[in-house]
C-alpha atoms as a PDB file:
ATOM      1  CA  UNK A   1     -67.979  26.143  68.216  1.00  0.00           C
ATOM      2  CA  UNK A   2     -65.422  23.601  69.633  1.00  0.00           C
ATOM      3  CA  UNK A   3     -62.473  24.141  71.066  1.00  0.00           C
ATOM      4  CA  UNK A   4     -59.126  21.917  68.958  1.00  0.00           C
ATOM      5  CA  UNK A   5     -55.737  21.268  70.857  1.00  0.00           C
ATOM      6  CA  UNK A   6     -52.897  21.464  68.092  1.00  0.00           C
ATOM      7  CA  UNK A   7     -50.057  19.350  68.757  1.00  0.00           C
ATOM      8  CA  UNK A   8     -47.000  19.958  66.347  1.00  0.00           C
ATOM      9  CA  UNK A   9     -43.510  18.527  67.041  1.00  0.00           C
ATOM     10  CA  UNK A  10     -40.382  20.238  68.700  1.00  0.00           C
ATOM     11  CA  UNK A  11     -38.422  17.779  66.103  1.00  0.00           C
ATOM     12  CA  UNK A  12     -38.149  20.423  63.972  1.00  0.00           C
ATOM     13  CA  UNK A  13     -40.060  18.583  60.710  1.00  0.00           C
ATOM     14  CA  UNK A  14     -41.384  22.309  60.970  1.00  0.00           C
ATOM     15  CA  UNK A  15     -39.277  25.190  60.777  1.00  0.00           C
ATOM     16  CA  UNK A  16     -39.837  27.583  63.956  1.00  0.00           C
ATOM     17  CA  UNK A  17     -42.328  25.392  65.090  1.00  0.00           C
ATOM     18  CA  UNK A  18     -43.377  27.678  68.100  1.00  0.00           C
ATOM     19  CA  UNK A  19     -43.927  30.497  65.998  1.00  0.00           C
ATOM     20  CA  UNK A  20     -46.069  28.354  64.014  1.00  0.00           C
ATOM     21  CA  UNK A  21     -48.246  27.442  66.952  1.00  0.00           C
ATOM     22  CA  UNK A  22     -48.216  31.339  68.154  1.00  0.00           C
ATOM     23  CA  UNK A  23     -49.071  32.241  64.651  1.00  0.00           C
ATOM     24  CA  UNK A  24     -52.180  30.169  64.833  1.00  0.00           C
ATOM     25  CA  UNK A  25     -53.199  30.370  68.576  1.00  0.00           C
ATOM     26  CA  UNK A  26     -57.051  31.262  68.917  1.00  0.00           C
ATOM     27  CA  UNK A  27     -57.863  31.459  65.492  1.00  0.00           C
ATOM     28  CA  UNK A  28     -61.875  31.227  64.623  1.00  0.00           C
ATOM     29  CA  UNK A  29     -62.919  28.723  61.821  1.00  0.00           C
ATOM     30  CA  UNK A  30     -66.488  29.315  61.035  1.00  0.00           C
ATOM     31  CA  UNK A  31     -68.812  26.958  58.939  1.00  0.00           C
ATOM     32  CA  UNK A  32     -72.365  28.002  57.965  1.00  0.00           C
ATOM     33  CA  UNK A  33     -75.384  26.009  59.961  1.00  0.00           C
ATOM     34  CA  UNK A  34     -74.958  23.570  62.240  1.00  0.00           C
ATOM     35  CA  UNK A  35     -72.384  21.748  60.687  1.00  0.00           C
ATOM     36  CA  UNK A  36     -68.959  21.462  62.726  1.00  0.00           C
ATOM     37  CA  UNK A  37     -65.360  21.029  61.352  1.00  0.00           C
ATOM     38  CA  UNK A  38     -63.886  17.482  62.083  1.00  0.00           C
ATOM     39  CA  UNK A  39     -60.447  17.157  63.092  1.00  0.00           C
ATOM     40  CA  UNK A  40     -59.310  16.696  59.495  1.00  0.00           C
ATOM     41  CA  UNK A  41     -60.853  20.064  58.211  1.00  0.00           C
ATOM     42  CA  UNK A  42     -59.377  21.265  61.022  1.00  0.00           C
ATOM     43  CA  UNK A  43     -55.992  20.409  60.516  1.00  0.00           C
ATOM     44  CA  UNK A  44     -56.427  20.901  56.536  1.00  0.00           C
ATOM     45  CA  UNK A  45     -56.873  24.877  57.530  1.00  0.00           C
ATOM     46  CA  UNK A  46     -53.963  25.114  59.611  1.00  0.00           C
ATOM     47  CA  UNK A  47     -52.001  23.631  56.910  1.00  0.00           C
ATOM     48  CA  UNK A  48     -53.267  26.332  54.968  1.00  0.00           C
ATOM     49  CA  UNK A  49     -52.186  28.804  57.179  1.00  0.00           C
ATOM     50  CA  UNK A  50     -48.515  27.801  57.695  1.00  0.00           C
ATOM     51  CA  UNK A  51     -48.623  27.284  54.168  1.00  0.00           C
ATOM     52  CA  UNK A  52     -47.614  23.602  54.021  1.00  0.00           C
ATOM     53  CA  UNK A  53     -48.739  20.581  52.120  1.00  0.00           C
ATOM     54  CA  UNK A  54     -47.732  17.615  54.585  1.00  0.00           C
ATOM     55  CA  UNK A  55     -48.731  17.520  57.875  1.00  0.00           C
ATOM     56  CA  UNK A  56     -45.665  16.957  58.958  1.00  0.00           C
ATOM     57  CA  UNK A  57     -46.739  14.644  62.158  1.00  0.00           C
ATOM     58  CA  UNK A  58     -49.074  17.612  63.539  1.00  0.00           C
ATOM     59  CA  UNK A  59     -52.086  16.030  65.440  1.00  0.00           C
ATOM     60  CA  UNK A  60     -55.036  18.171  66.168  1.00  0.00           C
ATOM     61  CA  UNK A  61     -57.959  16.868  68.656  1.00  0.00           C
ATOM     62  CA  UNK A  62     -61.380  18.124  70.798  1.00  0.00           C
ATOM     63  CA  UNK A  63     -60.167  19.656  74.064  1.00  0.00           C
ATOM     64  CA  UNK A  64     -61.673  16.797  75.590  1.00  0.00           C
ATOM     65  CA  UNK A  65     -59.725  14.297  73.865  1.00  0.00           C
ATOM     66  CA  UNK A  66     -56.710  16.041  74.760  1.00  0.00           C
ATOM     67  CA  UNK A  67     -57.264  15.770  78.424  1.00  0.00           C
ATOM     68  CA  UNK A  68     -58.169  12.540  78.308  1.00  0.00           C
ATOM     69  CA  UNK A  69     -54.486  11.526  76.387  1.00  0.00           C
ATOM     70  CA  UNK A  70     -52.663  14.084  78.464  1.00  0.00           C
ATOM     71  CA  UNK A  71     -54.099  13.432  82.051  1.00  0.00           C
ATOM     72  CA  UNK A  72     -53.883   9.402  81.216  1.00  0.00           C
ATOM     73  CA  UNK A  73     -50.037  10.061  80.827  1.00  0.00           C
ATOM     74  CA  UNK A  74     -50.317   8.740  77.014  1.00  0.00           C
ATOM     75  CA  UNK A  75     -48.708  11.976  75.947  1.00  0.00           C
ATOM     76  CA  UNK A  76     -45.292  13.522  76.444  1.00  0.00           C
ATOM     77  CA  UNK A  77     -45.917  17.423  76.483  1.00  0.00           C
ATOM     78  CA  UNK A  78     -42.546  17.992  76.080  1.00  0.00           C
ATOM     79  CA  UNK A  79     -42.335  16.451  72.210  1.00  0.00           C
ATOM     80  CA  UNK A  80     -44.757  19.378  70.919  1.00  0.00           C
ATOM     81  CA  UNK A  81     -45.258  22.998  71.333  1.00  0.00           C
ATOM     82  CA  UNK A  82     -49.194  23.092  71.893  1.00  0.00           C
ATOM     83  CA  UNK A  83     -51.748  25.853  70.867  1.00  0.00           C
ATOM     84  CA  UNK A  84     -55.901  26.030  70.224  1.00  0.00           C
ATOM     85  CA  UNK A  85     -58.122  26.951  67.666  1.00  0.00           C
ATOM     86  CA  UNK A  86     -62.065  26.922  67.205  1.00  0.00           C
ATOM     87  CA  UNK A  87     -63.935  25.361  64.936  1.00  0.00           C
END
């Protein structure tokens, strides 16, 4: 199971969009075998759970991928509220 940052924007295309990122903080998506959820499924799910149909600019990555774009300065932290799911 990986671990996916989820990046949704403070610009308020979301309403409440802390809540939204509290409301989905450290949920578990499971798949059967060894098959793992891409970044799409992943984000598909959470759009499920807020109970949207567009993504509304929400960006969902590997941990690793997230480091890399965060510690490389290529992201602003303080456009999104951030949480994590697994997948």
């Amino acid at each position: 199971m990986r671990t996916f940052i989820v990046l949704i924007p403070v610009d308020n295309s979301i309403t409440d969009p802390r809540k939204a990122c509290e409301m989905i903080e450290n949920m578990k998506y499971n798949k059967e075998g060894s098959i793992q959820y891409t970044t799409n499924d992943i984000l598909t799910k959470i759009m499920f759970e807020l109970g949207i149909d567009n993504p509304h600019n929400i960006e969902v990555e590997p941990i690793t991928d997230f480091m890399d774009r965060f510690n490389d300065e290529q992201l602003n932290a303080d456009d999104y509220f951030i949480s994590y799911v697994y997948g």
